[in-house]
N, C-alpha and C. Protein backbone atom coordinates (compact mmCIF):
# COMPACT_ATOMS: atom_id res chain seq x y z
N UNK A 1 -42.06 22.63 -40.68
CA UNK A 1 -40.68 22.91 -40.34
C UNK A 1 -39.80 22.45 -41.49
N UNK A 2 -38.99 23.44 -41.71
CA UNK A 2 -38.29 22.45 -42.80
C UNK A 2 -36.83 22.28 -42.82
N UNK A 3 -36.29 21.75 -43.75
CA UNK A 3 -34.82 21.03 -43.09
C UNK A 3 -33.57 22.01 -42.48
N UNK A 4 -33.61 22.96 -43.31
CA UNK A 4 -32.80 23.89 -42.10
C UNK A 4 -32.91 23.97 -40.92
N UNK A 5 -34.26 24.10 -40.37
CA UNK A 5 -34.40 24.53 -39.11
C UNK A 5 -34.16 23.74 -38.27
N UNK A 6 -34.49 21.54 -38.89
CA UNK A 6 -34.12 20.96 -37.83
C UNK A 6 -32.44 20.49 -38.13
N UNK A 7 -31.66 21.19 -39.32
CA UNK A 7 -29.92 20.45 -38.79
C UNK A 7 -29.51 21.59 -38.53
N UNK A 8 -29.87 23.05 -38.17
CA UNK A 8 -28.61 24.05 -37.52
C UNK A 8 -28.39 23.60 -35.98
N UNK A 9 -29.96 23.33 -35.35
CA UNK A 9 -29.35 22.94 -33.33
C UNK A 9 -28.74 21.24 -33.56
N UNK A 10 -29.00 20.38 -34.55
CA UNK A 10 -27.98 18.94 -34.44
C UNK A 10 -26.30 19.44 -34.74
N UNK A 11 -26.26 20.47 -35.83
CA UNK A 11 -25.14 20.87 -36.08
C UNK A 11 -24.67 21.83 -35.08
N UNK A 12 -24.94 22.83 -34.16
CA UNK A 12 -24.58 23.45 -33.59
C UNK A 12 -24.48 22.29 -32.05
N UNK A 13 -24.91 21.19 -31.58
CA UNK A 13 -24.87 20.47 -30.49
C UNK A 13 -23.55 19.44 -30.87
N UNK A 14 -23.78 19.27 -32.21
CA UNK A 14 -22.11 18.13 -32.40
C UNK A 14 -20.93 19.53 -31.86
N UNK A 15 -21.17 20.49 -32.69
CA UNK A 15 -19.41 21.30 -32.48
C UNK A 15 -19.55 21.64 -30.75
N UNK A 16 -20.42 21.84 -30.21
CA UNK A 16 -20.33 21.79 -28.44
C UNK A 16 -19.71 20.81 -28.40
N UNK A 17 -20.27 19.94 -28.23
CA UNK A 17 -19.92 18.60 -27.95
C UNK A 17 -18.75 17.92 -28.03
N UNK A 18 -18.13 18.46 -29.44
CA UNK A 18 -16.31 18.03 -30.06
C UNK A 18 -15.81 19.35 -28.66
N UNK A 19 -16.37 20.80 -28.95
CA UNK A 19 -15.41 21.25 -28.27
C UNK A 19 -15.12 20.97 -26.86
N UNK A 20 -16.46 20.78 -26.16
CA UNK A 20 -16.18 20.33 -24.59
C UNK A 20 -15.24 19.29 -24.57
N UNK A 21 -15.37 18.60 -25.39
CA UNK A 21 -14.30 17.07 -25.05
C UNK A 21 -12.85 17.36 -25.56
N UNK A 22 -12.22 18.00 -26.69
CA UNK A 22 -11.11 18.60 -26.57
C UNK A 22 -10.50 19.26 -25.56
N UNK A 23 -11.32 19.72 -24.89
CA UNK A 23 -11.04 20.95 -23.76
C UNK A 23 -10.93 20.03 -22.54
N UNK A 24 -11.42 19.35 -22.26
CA UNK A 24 -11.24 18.27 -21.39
C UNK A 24 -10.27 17.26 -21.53
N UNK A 25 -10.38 16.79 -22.88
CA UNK A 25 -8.91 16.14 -22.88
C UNK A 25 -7.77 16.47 -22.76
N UNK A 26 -7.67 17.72 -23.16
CA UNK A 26 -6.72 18.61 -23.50
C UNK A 26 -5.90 18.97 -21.96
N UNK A 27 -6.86 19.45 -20.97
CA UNK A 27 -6.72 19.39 -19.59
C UNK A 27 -6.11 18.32 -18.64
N UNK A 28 -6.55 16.97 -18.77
CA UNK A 28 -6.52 16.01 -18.65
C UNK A 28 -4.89 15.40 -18.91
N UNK A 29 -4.79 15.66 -20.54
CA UNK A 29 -3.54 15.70 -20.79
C UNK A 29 -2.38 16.07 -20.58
N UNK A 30 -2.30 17.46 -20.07
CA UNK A 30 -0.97 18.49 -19.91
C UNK A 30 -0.80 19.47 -18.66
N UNK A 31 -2.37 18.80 -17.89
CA UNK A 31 -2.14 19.08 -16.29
C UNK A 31 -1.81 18.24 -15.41
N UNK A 32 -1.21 17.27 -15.90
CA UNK A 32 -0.71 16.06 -14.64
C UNK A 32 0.16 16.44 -14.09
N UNK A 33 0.11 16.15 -12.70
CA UNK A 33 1.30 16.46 -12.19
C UNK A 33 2.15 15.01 -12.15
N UNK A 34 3.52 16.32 -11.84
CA UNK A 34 5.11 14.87 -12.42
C UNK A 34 4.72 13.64 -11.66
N UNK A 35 5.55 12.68 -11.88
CA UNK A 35 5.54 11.11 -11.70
C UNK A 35 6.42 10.99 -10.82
N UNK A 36 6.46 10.55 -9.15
CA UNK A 36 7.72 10.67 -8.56
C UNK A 36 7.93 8.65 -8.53
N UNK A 37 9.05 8.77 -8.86
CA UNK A 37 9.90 7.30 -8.79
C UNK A 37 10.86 7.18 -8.13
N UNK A 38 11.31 6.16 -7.04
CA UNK A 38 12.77 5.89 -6.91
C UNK A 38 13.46 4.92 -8.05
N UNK A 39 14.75 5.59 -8.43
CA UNK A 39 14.81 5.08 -9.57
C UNK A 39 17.01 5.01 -9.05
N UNK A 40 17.34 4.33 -10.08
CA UNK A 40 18.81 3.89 -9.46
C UNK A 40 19.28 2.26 -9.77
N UNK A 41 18.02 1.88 -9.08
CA UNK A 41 18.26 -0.17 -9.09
C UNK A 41 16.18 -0.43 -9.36
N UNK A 42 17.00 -1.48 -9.78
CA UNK A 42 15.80 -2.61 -10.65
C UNK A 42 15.20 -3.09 -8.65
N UNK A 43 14.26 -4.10 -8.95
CA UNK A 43 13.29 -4.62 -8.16
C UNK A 43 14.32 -5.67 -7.34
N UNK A 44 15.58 -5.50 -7.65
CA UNK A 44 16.50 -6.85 -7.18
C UNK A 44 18.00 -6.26 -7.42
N UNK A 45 18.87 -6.77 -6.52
CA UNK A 45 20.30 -6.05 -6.13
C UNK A 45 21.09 -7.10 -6.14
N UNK A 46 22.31 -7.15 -6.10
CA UNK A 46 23.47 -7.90 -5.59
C UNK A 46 24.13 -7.43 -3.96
N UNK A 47 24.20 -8.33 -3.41
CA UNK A 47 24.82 -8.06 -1.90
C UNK A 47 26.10 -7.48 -2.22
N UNK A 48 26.79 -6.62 -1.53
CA UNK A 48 28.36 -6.13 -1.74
C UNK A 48 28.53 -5.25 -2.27
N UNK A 49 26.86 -4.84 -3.39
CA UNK A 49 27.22 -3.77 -4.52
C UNK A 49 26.49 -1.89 -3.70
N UNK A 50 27.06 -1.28 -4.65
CA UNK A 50 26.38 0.26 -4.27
C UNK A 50 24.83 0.71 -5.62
N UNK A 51 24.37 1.27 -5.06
CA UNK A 51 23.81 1.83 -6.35
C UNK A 51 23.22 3.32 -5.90
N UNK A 52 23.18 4.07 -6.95
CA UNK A 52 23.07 5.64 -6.77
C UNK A 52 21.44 5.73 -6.94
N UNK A 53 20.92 6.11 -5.85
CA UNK A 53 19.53 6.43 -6.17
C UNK A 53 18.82 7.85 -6.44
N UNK A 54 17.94 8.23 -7.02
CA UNK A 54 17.68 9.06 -7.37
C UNK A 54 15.78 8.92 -7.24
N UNK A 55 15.32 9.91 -6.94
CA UNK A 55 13.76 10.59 -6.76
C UNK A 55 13.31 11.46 -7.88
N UNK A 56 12.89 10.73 -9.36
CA UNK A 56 12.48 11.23 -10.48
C UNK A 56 11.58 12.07 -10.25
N UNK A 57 11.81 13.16 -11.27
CA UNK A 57 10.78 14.44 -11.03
C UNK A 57 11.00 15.18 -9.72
N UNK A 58 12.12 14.81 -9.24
CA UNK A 58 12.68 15.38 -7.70
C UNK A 58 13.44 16.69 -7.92
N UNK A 59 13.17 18.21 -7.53
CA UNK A 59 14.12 19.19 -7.50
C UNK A 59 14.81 19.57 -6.29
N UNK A 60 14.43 19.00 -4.75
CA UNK A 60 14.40 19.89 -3.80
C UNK A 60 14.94 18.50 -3.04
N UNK A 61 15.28 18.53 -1.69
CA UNK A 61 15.89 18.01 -0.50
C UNK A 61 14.55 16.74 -0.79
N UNK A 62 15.47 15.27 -0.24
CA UNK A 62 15.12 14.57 -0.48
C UNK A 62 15.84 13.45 0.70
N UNK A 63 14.62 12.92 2.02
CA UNK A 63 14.91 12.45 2.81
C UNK A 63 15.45 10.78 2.70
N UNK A 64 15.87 10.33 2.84
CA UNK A 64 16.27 9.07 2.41
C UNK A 64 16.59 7.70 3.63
N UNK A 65 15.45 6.75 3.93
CA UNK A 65 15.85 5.61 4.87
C UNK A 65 15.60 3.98 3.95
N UNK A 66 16.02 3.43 4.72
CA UNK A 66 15.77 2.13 4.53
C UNK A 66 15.64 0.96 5.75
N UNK A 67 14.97 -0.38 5.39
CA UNK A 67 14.91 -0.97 6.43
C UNK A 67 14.49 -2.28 6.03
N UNK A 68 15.12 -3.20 6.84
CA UNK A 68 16.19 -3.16 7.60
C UNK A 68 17.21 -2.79 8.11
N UNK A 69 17.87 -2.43 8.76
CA UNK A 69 19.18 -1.56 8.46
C UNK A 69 20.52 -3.04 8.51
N UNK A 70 19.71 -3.86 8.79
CA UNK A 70 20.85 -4.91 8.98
C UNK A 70 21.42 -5.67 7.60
N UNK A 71 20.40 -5.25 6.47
CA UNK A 71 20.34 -5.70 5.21
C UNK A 71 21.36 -4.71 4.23
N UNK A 72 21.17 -3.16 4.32
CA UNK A 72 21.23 -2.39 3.75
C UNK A 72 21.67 -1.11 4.49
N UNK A 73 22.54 -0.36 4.30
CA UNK A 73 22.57 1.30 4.26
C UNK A 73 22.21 1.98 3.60
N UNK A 74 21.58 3.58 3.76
CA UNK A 74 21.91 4.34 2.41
C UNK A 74 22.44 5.70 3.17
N UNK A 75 23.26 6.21 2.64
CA UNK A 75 24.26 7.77 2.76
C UNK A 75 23.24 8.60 1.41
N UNK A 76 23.03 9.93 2.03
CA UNK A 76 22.50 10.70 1.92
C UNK A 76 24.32 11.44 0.56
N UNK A 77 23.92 11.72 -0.62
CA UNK A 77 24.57 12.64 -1.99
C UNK A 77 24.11 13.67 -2.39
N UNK A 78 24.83 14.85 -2.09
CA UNK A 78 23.37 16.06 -2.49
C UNK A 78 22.10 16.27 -1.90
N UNK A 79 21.43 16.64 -2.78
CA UNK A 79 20.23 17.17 -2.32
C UNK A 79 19.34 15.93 -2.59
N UNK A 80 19.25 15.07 -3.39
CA UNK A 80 18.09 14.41 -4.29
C UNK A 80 18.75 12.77 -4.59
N UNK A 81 19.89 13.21 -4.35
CA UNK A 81 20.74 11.37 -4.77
C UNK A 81 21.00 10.69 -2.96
N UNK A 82 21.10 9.33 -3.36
CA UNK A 82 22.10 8.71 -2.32
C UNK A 82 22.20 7.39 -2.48
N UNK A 83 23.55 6.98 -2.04
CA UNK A 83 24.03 5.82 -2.38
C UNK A 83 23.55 4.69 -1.02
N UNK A 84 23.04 3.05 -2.13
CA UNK A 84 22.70 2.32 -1.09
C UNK A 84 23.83 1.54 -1.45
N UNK A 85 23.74 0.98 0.06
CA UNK A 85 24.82 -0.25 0.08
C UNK A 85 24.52 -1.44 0.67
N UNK A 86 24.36 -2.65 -0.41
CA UNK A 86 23.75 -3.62 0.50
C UNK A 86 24.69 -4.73 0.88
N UNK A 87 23.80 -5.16 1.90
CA UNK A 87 25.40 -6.08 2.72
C UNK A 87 24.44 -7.40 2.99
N UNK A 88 23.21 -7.25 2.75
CA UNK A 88 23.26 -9.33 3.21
C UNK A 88 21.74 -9.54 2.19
N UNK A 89 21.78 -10.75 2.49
CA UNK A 89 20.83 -11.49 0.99
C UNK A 89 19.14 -11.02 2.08
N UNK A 90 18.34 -10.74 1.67
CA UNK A 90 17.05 -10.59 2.67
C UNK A 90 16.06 -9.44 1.25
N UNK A 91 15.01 -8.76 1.55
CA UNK A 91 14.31 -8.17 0.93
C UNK A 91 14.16 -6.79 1.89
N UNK A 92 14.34 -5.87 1.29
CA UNK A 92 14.84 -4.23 1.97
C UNK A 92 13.17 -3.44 1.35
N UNK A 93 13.47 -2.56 1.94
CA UNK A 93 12.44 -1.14 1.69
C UNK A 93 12.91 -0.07 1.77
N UNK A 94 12.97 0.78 0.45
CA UNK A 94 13.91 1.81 -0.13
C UNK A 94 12.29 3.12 0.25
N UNK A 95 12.68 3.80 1.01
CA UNK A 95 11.76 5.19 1.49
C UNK A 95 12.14 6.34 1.29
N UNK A 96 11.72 7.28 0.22
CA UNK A 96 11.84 8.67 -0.11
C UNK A 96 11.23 9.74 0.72
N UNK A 97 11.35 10.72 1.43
CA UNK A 97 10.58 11.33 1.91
C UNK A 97 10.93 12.82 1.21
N UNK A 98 10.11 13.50 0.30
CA UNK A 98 9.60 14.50 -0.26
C UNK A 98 8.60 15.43 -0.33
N UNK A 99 8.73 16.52 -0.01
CA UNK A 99 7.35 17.59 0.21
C UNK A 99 6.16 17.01 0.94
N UNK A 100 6.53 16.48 2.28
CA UNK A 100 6.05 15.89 2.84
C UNK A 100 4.94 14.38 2.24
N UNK A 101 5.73 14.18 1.30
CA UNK A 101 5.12 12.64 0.73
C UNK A 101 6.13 11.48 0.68
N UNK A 102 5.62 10.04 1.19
CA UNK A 102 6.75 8.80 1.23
C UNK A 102 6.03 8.40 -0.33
N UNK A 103 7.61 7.80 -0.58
CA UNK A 103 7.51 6.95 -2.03
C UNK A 103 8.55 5.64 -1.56
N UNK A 104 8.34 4.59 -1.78
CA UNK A 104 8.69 3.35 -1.49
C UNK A 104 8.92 2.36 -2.63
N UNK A 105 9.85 1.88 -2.32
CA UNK A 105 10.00 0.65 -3.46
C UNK A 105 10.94 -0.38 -2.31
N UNK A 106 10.25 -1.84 -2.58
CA UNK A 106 11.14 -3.11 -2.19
C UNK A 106 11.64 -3.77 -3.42
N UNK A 107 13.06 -4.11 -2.87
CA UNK A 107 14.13 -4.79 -3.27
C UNK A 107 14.34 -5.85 -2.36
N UNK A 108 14.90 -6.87 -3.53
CA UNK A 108 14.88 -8.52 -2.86
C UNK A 108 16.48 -8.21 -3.02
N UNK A 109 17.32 -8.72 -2.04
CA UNK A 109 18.64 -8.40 -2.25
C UNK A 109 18.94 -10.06 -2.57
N UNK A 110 20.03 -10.41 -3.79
CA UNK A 110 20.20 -11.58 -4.08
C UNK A 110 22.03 -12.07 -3.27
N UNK A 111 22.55 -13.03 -3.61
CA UNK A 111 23.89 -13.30 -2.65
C UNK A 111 24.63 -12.28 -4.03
N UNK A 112 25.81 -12.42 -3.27
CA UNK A 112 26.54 -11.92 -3.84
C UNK A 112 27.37 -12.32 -5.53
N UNK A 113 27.54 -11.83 -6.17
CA UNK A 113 27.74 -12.19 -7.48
C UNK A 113 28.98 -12.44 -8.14
């Protein structure tokens, strides 16, 4: 056998090999789907204050609770925003409801500033 014959299948198994894994990365890479966040306020609030929240990567109607309710309100802005309002020092749970999926974030509410 001589040397051609055994580097054309090593050389023809590396370029498979690069191409499957491009093609996979490649996939991997630029088929994710979006990132949904509640986004508006940090992990921590001031009592008294408002903040405008928003559901990143959000286009469509966007359900909005929280709870306690004795801690916090939120009023429904549009389609995708709404304003919270917090009223006493305690730790809240901010709930998105979207295309039938919850997204959640807690906030420690601090005294007032």
């Amino acid at each position: 056998m001589n040397h051609q014959s055994r580097t054309l299948p090593i050389i023809l198994f590396s370029l498979l090999t690069i191409i499957c894994f491009s093609i996979i990365f490649h996939s991997c890479v630029y088929s994710s789907s979006p990132k949904y966040s509640i986004s508006g306020i940090s992990k921590s609030g001031y009592a008294g204050k408002k903040y405008t929240l928003k559901l990143k990567s959000s286009s469509g109607k966007v359900s909005w609770t929280v709870t306690p309710k004795k801690l916090a309100s939120v009023k429904k802005k549009g389609s995708a925003k709404a304003i919270l309002t917090l009223k006493k020092k305690g730790t809240i749970t901010i709930k998105a409801k979207y295309k039938g999926k919850t997204y959640k974030k807690k906030v420690k509410i601090k005294g007032t500033r």
